[in-house]
Protein backbone atom coordinates (compact mmCIF):
# COMPACT_ATOMS: atom_id res chain seq x y z
CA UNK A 1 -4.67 15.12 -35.58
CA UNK A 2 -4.51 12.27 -32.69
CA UNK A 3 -7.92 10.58 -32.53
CA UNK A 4 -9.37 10.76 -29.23
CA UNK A 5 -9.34 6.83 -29.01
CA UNK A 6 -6.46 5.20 -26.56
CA UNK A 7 -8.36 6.99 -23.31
CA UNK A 8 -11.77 5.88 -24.55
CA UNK A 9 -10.04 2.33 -25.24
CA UNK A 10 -9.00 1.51 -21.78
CA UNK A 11 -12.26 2.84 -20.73
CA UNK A 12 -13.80 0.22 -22.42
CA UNK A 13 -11.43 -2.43 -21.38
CA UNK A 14 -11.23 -1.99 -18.04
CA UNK A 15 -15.06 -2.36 -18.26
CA UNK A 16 -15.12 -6.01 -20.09
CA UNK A 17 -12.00 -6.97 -18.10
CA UNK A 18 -14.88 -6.24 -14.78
CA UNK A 19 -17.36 -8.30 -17.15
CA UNK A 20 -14.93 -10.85 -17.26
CA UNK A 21 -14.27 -10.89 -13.56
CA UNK A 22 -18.03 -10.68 -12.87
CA UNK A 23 -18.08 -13.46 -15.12
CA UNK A 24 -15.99 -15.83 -13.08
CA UNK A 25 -16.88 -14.77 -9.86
CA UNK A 26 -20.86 -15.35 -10.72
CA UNK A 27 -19.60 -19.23 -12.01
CA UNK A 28 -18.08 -19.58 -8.43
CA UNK A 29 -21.04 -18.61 -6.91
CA UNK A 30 -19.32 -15.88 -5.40
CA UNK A 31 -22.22 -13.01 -5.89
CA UNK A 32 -20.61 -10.70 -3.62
CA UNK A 33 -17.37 -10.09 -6.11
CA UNK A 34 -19.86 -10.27 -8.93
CA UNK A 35 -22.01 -7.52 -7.94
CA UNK A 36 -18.25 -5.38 -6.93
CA UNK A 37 -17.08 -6.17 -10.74
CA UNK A 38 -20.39 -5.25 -12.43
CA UNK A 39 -20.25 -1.94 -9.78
CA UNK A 40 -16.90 -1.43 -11.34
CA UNK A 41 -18.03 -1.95 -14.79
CA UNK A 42 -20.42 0.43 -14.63
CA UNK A 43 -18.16 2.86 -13.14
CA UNK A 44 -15.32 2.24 -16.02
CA UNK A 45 -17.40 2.23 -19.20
CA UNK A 46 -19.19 5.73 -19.14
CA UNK A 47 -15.81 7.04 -18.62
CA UNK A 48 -14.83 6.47 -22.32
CA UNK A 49 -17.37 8.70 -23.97
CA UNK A 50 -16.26 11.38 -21.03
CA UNK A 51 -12.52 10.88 -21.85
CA UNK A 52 -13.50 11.35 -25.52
CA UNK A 53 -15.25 14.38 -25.02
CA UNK A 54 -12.96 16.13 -22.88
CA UNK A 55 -10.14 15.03 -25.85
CA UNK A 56 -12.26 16.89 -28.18
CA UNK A 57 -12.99 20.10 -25.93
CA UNK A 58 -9.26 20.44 -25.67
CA UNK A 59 -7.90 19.87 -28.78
CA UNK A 60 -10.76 22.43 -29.50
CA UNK A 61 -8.89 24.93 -27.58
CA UNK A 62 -5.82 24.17 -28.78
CA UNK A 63 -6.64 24.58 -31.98
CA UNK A 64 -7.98 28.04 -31.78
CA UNK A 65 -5.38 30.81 -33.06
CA UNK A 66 -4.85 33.13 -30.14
CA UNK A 67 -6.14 30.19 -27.52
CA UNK A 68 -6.72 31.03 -23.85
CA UNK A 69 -3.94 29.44 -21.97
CA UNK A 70 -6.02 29.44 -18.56
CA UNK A 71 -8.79 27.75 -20.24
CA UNK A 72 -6.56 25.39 -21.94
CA UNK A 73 -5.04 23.90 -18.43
CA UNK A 74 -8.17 23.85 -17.06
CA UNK A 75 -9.90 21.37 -19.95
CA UNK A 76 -6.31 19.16 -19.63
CA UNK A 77 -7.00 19.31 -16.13
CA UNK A 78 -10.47 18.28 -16.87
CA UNK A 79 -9.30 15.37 -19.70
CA UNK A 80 -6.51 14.44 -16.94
CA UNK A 81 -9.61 13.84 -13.97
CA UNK A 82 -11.02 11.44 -17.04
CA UNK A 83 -8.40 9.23 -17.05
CA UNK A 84 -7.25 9.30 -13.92
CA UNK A 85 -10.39 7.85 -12.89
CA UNK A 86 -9.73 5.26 -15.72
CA UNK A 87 -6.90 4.67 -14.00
CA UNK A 88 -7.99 4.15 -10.60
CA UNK A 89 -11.00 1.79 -11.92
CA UNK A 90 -8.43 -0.04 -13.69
CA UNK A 91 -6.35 -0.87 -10.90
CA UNK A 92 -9.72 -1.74 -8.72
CA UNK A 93 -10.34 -4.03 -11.07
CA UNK A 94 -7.19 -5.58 -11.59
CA UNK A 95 -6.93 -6.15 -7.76
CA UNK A 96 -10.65 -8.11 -7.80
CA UNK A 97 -9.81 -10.14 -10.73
CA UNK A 98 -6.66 -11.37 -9.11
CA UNK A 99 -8.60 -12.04 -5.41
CA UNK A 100 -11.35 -13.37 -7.44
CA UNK A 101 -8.58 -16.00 -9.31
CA UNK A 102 -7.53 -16.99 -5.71
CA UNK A 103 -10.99 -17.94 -4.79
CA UNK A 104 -12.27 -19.38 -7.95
CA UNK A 105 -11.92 -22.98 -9.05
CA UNK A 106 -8.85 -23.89 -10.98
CA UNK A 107 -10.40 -24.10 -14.43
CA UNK A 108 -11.50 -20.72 -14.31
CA UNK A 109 -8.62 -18.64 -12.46
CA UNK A 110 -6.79 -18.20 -16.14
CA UNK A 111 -9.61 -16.20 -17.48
CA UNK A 112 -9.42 -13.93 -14.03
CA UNK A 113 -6.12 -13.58 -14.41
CA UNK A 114 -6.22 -12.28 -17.93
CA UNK A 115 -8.85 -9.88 -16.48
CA UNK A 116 -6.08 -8.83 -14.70
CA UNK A 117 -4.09 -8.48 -17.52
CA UNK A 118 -6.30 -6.80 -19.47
CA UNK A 119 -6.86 -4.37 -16.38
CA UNK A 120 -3.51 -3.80 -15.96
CA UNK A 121 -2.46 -2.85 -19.75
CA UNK A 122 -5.55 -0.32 -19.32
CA UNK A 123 -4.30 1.87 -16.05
CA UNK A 124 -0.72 2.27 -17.89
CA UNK A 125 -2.44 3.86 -20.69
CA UNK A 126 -4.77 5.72 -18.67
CA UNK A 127 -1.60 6.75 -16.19
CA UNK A 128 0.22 7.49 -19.24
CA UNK A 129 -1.96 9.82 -20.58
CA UNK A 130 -2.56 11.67 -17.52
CA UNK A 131 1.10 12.04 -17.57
CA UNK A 132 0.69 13.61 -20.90
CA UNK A 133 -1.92 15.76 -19.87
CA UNK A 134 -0.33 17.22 -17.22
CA UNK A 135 3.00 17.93 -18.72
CA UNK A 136 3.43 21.30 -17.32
CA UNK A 137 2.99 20.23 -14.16
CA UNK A 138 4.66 17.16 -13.08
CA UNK A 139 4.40 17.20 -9.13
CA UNK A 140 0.46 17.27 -10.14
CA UNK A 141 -0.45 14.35 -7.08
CA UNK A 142 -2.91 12.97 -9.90
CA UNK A 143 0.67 11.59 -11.66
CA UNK A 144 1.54 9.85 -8.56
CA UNK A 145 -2.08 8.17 -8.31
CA UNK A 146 -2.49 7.39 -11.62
CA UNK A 147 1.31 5.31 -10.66
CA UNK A 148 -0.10 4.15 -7.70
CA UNK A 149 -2.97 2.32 -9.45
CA UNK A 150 -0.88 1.19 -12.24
CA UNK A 151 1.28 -0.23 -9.25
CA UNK A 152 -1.18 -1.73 -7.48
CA UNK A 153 -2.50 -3.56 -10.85
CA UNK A 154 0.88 -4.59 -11.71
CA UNK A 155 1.00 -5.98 -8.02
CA UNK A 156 -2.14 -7.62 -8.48
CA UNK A 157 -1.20 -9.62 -12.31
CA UNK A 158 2.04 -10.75 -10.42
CA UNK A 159 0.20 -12.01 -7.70
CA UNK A 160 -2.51 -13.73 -9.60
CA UNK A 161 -0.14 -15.18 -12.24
CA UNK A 162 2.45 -16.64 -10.02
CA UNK A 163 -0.63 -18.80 -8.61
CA UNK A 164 -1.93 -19.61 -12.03
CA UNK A 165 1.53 -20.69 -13.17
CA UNK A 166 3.08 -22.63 -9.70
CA UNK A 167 2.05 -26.01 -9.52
CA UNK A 168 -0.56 -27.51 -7.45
């Protein structure tokens, strides 16, 4: 059996990836992004013990002999909400890391960026597993917005890496 840990994981990254970002925005005395990446934090890392749990409750279910296929859908539904709002936090924190590495000084926009990064990497497992979730149905709009944020973290690395990486 699959341990309950990749959903937990980006949880928990998308959380230190905010840390990160707080991090950086705090040492450009920018307290306003600071205070949005701890928000985010805190939004991000209770979501991995609620990811984990609603893994458990529905390999429960589908574990059970003559399992109740309503109930089933409903606790993937209910795992699926998880990480889609792992997903979405993801990307919201991808997007602040890479406005925060536009305003930060030089020395510090790397470690922003790989906030970013690290962001990033979490909303395509989070979208992922949605994905996986929802298998049975794939026009499901929480597929396309679990994309969406993986998109608009994707959007946000390129942006903040191409100014990391162009010269001065």
């Amino acid at each position: 059996m699959r341990l309950p840990a990749a959903g937990p994981l980006a949880a928990v990254v998308t959380s230190e990836a905010a840390a990160v970002v707080a991090a950086v925005a705090r040492l450009s005395g920018d307290e306003a992004d600071a205070a949005q990446a701890e928000s985010l934090r805190a939004r991000s890392y209770p979501l991995a013990a609620a990811d984990a749990e609603a893994y458990v409750a529905a390999a429960a279910q589908l574990a059970r002999p003559a399992g109740d296929d309503a109930a089933l859908g409903r606790l993937l539904e209910d795992a699926a909400d998880v990480l889609l709002a792992i997903a979405e936090a993801a990307g919201d924190v991808a997007e602040l890391a890479a406005a925060v590495a536009d305003r930060c000084s030089a020395p510090l926009r790397a470690d922003a960026v790989g906030a970013a990064m690290l962001a990033e990497a979490a909303a395509r497992v989070a979208a992922h597993l949605v994905e996986i979730n929802l298998a049975v149905t794939p026009l499901d709009g929480r597929n396309a917005r679990a994309r969406a944020a993986v998109d608009a973290a994707a959007a946000a690395v390129r942006r903040g890496y191409s100014d990391t990486t162009s010269p001065s």
